[in-house]
Each structure stands twice: as C-alpha cells, then as structure tokens.
C-alpha atoms as a PDB file:
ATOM      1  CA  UNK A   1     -46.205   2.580  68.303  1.00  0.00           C
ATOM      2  CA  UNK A   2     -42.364   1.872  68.502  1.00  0.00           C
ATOM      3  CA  UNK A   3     -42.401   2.078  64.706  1.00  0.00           C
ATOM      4  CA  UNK A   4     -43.737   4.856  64.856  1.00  0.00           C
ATOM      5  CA  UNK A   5     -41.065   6.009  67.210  1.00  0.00           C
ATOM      6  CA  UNK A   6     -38.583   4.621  64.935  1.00  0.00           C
ATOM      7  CA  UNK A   7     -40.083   6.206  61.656  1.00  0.00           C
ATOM      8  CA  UNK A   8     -39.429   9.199  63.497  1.00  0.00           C
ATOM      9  CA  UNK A   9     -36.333   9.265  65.278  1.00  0.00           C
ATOM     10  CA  UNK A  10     -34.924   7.822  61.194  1.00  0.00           C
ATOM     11  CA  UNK A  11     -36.650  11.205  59.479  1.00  0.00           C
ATOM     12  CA  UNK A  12     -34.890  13.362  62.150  1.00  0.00           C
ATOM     13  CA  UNK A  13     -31.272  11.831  61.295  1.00  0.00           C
ATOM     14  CA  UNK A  14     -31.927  12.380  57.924  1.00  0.00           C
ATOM     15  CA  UNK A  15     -33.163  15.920  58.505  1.00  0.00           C
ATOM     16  CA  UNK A  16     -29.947  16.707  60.983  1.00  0.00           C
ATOM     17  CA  UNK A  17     -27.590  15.564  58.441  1.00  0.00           C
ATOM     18  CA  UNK A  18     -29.253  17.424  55.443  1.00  0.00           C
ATOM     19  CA  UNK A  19     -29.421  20.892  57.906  1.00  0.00           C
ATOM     20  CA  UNK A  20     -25.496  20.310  57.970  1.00  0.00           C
ATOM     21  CA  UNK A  21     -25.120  19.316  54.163  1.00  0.00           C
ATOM     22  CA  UNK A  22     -26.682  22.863  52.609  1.00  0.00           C
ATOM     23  CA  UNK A  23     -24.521  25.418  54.512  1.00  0.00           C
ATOM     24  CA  UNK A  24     -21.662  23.169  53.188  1.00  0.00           C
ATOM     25  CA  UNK A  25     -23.026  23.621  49.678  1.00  0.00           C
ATOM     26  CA  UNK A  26     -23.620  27.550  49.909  1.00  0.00           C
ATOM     27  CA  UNK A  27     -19.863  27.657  51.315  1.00  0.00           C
ATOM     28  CA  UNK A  28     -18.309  25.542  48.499  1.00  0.00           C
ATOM     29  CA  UNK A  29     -20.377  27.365  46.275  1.00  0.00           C
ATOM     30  CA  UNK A  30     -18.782  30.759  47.570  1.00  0.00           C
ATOM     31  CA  UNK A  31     -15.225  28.874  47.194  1.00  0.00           C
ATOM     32  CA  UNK A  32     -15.565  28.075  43.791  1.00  0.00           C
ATOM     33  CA  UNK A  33     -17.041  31.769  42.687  1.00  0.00           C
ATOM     34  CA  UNK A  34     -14.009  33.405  44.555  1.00  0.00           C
ATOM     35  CA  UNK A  35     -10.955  30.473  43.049  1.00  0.00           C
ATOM     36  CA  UNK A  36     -13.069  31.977  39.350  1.00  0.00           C
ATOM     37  CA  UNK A  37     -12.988  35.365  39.998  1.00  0.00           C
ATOM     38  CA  UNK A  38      -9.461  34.630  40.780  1.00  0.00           C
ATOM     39  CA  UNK A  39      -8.626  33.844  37.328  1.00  0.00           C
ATOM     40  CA  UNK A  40      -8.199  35.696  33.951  1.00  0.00           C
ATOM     41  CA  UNK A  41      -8.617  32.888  31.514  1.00  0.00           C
ATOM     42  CA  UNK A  42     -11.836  32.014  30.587  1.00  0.00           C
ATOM     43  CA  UNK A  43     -11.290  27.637  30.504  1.00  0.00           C
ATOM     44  CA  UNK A  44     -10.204  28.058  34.458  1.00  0.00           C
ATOM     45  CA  UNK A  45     -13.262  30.674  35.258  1.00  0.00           C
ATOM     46  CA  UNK A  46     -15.642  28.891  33.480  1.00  0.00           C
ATOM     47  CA  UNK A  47     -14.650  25.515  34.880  1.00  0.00           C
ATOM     48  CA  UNK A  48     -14.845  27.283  38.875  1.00  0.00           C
ATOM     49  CA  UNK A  49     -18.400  28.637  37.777  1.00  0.00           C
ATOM     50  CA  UNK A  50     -19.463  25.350  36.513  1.00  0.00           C
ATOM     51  CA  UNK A  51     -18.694  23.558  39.888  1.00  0.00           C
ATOM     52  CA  UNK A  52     -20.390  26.591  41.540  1.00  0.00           C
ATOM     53  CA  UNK A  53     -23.548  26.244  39.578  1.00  0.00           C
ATOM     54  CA  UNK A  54     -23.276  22.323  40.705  1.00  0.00           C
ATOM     55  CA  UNK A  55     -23.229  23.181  44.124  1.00  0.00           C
ATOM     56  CA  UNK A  56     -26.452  25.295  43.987  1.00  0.00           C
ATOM     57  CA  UNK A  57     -27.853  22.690  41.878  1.00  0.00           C
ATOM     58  CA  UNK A  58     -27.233  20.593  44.843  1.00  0.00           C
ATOM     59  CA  UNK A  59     -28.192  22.591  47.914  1.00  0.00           C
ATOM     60  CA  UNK A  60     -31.634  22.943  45.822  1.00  0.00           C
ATOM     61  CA  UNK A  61     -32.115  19.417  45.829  1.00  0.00           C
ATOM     62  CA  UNK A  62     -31.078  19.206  49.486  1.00  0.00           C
ATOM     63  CA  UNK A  63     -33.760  21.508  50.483  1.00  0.00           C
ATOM     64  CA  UNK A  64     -36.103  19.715  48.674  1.00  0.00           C
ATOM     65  CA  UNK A  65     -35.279  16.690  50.016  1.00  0.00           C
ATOM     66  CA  UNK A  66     -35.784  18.501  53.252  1.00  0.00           C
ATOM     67  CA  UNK A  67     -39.093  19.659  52.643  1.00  0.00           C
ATOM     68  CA  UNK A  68     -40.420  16.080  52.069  1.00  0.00           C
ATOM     69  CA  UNK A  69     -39.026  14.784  54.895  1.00  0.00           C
ATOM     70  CA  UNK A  70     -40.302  17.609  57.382  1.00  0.00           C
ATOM     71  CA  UNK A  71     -43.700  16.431  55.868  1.00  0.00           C
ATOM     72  CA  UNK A  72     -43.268  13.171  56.522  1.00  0.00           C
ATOM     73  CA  UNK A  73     -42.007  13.621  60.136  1.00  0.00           C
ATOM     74  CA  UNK A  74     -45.246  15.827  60.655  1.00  0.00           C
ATOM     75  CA  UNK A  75     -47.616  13.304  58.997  1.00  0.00           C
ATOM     76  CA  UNK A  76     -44.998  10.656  61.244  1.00  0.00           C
ATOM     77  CA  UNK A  77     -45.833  12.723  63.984  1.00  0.00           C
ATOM     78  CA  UNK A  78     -50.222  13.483  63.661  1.00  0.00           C
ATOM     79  CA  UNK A  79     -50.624   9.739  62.777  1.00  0.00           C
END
C-alpha cells in the first residue's frame, strides 16, 4: 500500500505542474500572435506565427500528457 500511496502522490505532482504549464502555453501563444501582428514584414510575422503554432503544438501535447496521467491516477486510485 505505501507504493501505492507513492504512485499517487508522484501522478499528482506531475498533474499540478502540467495544470500550470498549459495556461503558460496559451499565454505565450497570445504573445507571439500579438509581437506578429505587430509587424509589417512578412520574415518577422511569419517567424512570431511559427513560435505561436509551437506553443499550441505544445499545450496539445501537455493535455495529452494530462489525460494519461489522470487515467493512471484513477486506475492508481481503484486498484
């Protein structure tokens, strides 16, 4: 049982820090569209949309990361 516990209490850190991570990626995300928007030439807008696009790219993988571990903290949790 206290491996259990520690299985656990592990899958909750990880899902803490990953609830913190994806507002972080929607608001760099939001940066980098307004810094593009900000400029007229296309190399400096399409460079700000690229690093936008990377941060969706990685909020997506952060919530599927999430999703996994809320299933294993369940399954963690049932037995």
């Amino acid at each position: 049982m206290p491996d259990n516990k520690k299985l656990i209490k592990g899958l909750k850190a990880k899902i803490e820090a990953i609830v913190i991570a994806i507002p972080r990626e929607i608001e760099a995300y939001e940066y980098y569209m307004e810094m593009a928007a900000q400029y007229e030439d296309q190399a400096s807008r399409e460079m700000f949309e690229f690093l936008a696009k990377q941060e969706m790219a990685h909020k997506d993988s952060l919530e599927k990361i999430l999703t996994d571990l809320e299933k294993q903290l369940e399954k963690a949790r049932t037995g």
